[in-house]
C-alpha atoms as a PDB file:
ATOM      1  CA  UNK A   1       8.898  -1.262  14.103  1.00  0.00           C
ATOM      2  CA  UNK A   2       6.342  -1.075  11.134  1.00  0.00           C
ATOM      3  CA  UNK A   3       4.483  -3.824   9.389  1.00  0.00           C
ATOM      4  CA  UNK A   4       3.462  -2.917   5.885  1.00  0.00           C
ATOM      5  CA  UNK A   5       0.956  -5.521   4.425  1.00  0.00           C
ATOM      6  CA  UNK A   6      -0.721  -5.913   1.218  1.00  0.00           C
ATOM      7  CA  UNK A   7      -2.918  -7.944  -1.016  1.00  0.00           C
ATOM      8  CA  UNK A   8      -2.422  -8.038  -4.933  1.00  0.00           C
ATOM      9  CA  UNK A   9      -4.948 -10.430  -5.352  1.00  0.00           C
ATOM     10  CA  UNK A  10      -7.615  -7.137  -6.494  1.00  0.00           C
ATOM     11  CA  UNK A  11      -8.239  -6.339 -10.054  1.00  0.00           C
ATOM     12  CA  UNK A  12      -5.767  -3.100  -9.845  1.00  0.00           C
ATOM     13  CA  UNK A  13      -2.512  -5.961  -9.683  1.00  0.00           C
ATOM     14  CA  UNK A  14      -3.826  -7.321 -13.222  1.00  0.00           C
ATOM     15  CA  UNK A  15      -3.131  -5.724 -16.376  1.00  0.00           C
ATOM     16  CA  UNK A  16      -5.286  -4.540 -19.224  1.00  0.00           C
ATOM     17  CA  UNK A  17      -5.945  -7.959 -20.102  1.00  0.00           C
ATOM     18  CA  UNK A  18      -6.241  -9.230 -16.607  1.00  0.00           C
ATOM     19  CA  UNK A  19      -3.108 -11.143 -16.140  1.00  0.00           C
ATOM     20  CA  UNK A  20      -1.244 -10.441 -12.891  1.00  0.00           C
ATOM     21  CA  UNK A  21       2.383 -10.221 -14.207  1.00  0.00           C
ATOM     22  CA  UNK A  22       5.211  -9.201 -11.923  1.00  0.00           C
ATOM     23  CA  UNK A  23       5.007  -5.664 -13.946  1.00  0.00           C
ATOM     24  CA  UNK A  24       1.380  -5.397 -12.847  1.00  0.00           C
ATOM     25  CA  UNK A  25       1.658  -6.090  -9.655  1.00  0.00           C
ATOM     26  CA  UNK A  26       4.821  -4.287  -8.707  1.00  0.00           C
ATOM     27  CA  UNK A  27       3.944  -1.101 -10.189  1.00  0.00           C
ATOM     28  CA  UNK A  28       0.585  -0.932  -8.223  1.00  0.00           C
ATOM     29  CA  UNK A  29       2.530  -1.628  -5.352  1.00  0.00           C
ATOM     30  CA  UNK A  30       4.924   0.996  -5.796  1.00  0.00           C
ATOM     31  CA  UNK A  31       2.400   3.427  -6.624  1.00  0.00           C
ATOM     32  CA  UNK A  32       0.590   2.586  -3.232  1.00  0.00           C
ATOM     33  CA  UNK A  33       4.363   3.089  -1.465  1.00  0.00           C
ATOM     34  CA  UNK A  34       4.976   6.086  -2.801  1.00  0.00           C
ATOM     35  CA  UNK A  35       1.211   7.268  -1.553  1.00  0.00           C
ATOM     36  CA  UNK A  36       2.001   6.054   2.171  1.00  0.00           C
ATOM     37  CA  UNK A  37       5.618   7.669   2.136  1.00  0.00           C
ATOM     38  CA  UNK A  38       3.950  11.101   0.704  1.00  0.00           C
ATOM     39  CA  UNK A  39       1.524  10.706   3.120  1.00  0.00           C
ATOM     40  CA  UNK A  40       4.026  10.355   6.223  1.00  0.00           C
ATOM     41  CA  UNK A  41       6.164  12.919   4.840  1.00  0.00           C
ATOM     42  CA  UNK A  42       3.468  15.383   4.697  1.00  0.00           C
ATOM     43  CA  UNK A  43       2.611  14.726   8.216  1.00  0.00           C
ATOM     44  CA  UNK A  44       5.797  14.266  10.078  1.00  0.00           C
ATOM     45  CA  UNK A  45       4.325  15.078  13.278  1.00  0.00           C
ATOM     46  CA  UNK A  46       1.708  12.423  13.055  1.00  0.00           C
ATOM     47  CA  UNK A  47       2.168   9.444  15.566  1.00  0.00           C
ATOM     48  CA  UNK A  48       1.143   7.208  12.962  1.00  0.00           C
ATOM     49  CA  UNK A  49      -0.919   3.939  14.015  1.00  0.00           C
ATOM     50  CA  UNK A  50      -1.948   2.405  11.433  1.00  0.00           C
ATOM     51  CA  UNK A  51      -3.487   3.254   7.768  1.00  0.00           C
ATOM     52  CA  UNK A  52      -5.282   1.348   5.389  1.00  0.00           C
ATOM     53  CA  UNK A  53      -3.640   1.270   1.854  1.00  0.00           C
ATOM     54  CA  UNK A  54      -5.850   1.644  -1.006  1.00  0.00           C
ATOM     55  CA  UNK A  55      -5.128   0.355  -4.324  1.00  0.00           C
ATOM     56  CA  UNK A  56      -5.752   2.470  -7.400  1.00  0.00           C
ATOM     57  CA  UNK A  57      -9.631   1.111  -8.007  1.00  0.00           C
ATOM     58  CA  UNK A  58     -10.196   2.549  -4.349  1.00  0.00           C
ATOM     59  CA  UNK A  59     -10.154  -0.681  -2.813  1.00  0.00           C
ATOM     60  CA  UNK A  60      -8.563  -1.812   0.551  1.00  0.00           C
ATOM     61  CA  UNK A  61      -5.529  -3.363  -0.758  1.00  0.00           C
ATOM     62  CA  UNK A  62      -3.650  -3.403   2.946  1.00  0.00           C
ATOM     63  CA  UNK A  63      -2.539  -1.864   6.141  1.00  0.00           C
ATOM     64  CA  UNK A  64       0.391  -0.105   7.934  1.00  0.00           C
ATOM     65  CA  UNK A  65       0.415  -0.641  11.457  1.00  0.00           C
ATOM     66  CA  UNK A  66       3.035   0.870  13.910  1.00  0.00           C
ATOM     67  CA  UNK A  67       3.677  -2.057  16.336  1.00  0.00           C
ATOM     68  CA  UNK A  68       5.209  -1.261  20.020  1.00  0.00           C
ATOM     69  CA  UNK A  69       9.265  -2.345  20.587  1.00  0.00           C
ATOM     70  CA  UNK A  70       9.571  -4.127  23.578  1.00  0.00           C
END
């Protein structure tokens, strides 16, 4: 089991005019997805722990953490 968390409470959730709108925020959030899945695709082999997800201003925006089934 995985938990993915993050935070769109940073500047890179807003828009040009510093709203957060649904289209701000989701496309940040997609564009950090798409960076974790590239990054565990590129790495298969990797027993993957946990990462810190950085947002697009190169801030820590959230984690993925591998958590042990029991």
């Amino acid at each position: 089991m995985v938990r993915i968390n993050i935070s769109t409470e940073g500047a890179a959730f807003a828009n040009e005019r510093g709203n957060y709108t649904n289209y701000s925020k989701n496309t940040e959030v997609a564009r950090i997805l798409r960076k974790l899945a590239d990054q565990i695709s590129d790495n298969p082999d990797v027993s993957w722990e946990s990462v810190i997800l950085i947002d697009q201003n190169g801030n820590s925006a959230g984690s993925f953490i591998v958590l042990d089934e029991e």
